[in-house]
C-alpha atoms as a PDB file:
ATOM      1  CA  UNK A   1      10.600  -7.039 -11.097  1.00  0.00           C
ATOM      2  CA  UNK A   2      12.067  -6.644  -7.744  1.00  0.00           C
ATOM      3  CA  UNK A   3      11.769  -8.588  -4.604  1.00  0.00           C
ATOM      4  CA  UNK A   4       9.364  -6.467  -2.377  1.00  0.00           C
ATOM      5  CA  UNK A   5      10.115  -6.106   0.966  1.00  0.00           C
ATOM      6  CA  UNK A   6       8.848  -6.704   4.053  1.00  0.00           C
ATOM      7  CA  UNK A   7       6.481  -3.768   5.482  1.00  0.00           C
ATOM      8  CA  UNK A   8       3.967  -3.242   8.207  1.00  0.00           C
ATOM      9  CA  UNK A   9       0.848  -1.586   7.455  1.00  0.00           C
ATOM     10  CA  UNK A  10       1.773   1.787   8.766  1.00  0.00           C
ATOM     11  CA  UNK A  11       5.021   1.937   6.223  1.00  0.00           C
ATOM     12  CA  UNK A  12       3.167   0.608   3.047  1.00  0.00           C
ATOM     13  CA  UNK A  13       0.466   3.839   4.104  1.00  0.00           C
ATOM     14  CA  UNK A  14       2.936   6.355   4.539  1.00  0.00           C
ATOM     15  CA  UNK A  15       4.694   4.636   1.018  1.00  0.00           C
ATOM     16  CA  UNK A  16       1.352   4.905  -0.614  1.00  0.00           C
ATOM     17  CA  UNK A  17       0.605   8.651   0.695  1.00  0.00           C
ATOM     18  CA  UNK A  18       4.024   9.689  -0.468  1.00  0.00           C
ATOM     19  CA  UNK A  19       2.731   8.757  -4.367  1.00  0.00           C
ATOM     20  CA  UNK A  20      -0.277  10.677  -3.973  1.00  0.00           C
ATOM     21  CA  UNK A  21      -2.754   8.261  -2.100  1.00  0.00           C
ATOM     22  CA  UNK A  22      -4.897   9.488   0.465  1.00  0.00           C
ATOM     23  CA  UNK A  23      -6.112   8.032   3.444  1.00  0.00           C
ATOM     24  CA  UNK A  24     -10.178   8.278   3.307  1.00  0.00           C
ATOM     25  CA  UNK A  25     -11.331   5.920   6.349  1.00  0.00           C
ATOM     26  CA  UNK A  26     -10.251   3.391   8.518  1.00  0.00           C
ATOM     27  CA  UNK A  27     -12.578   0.373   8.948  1.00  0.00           C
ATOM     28  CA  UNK A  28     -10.958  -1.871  12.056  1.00  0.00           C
ATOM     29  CA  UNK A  29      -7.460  -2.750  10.989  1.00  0.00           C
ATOM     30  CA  UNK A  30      -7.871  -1.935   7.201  1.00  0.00           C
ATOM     31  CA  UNK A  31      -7.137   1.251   5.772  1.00  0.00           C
ATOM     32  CA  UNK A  32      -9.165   2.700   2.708  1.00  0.00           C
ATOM     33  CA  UNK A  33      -7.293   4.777   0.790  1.00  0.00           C
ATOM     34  CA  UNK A  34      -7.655   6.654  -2.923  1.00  0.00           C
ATOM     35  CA  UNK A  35      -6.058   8.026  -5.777  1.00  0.00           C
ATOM     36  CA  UNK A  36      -7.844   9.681  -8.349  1.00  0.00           C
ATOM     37  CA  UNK A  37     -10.427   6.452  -9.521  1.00  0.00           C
ATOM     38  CA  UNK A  38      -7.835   3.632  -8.380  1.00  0.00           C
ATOM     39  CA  UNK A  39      -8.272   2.946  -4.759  1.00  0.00           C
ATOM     40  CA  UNK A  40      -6.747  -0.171  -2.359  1.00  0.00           C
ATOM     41  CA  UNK A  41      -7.137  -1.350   0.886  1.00  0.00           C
ATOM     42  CA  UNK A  42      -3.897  -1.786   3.151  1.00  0.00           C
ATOM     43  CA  UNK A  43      -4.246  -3.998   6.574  1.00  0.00           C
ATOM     44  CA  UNK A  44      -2.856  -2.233   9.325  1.00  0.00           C
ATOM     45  CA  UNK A  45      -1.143  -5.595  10.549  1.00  0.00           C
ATOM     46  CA  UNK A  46       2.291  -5.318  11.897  1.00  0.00           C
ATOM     47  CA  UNK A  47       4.085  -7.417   8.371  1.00  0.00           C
ATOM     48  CA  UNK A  48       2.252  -7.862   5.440  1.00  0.00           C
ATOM     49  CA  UNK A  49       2.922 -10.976   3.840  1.00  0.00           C
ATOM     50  CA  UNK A  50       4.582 -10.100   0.232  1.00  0.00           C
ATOM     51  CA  UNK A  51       1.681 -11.842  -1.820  1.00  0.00           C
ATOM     52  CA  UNK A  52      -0.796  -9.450   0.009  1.00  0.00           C
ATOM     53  CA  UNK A  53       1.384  -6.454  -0.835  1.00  0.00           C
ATOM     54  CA  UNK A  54       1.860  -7.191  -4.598  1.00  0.00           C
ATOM     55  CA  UNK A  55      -2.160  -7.595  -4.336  1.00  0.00           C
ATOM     56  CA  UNK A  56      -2.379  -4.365  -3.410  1.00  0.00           C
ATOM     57  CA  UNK A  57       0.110  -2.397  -5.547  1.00  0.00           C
ATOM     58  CA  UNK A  58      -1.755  -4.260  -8.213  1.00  0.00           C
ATOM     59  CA  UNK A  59      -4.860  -2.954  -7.150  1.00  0.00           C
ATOM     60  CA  UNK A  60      -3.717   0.734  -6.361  1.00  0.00           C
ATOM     61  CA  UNK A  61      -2.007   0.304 -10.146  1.00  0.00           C
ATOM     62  CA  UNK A  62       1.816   1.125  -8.503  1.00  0.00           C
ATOM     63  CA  UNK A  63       4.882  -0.687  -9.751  1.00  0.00           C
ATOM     64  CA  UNK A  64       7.067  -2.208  -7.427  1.00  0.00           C
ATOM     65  CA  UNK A  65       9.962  -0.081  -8.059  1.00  0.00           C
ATOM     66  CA  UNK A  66       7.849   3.007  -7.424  1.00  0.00           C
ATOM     67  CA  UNK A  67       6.631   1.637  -4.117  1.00  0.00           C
ATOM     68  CA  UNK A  68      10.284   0.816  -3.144  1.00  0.00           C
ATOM     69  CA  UNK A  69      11.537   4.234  -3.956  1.00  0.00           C
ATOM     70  CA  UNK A  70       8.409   5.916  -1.880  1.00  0.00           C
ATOM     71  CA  UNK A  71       9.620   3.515   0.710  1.00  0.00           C
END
């Protein structure tokens, strides 16, 4: 598995919407977005920390590498 990077929350979205994810609401500074039946939540913080981004490809069912070539 790669290293993931360092992102803001605005990248990882645009990442995320470039596999297919759409953005459904915004709720403060977290995002709510979908694909199909797997869904995640992305905080729109300016880095997110790299546990909190493997948390979330996890729950949005994305690989790493597929997240770093949407990237």
């Amino acid at each position: 598995m790669p290293k993931l990077p360092h992102v803001s929350g605005a990248e990882a979205v645009r990442a995320l919407q470039r596999l297919g994810f759409e953005k459904l609401r915004q709720s403060g500074s977290h995002v709510i977005m979908r694909r199909g039946s797997k869904g995640c939540v992305v905080p729109m913080h300016g880095e997110i920390k790299v546990g909190t981004l493997a948390g979330i490809l996890r729950q949005a069912d994305v690989t790493p590498e597929d997240f770093i070539a949407a990237l």
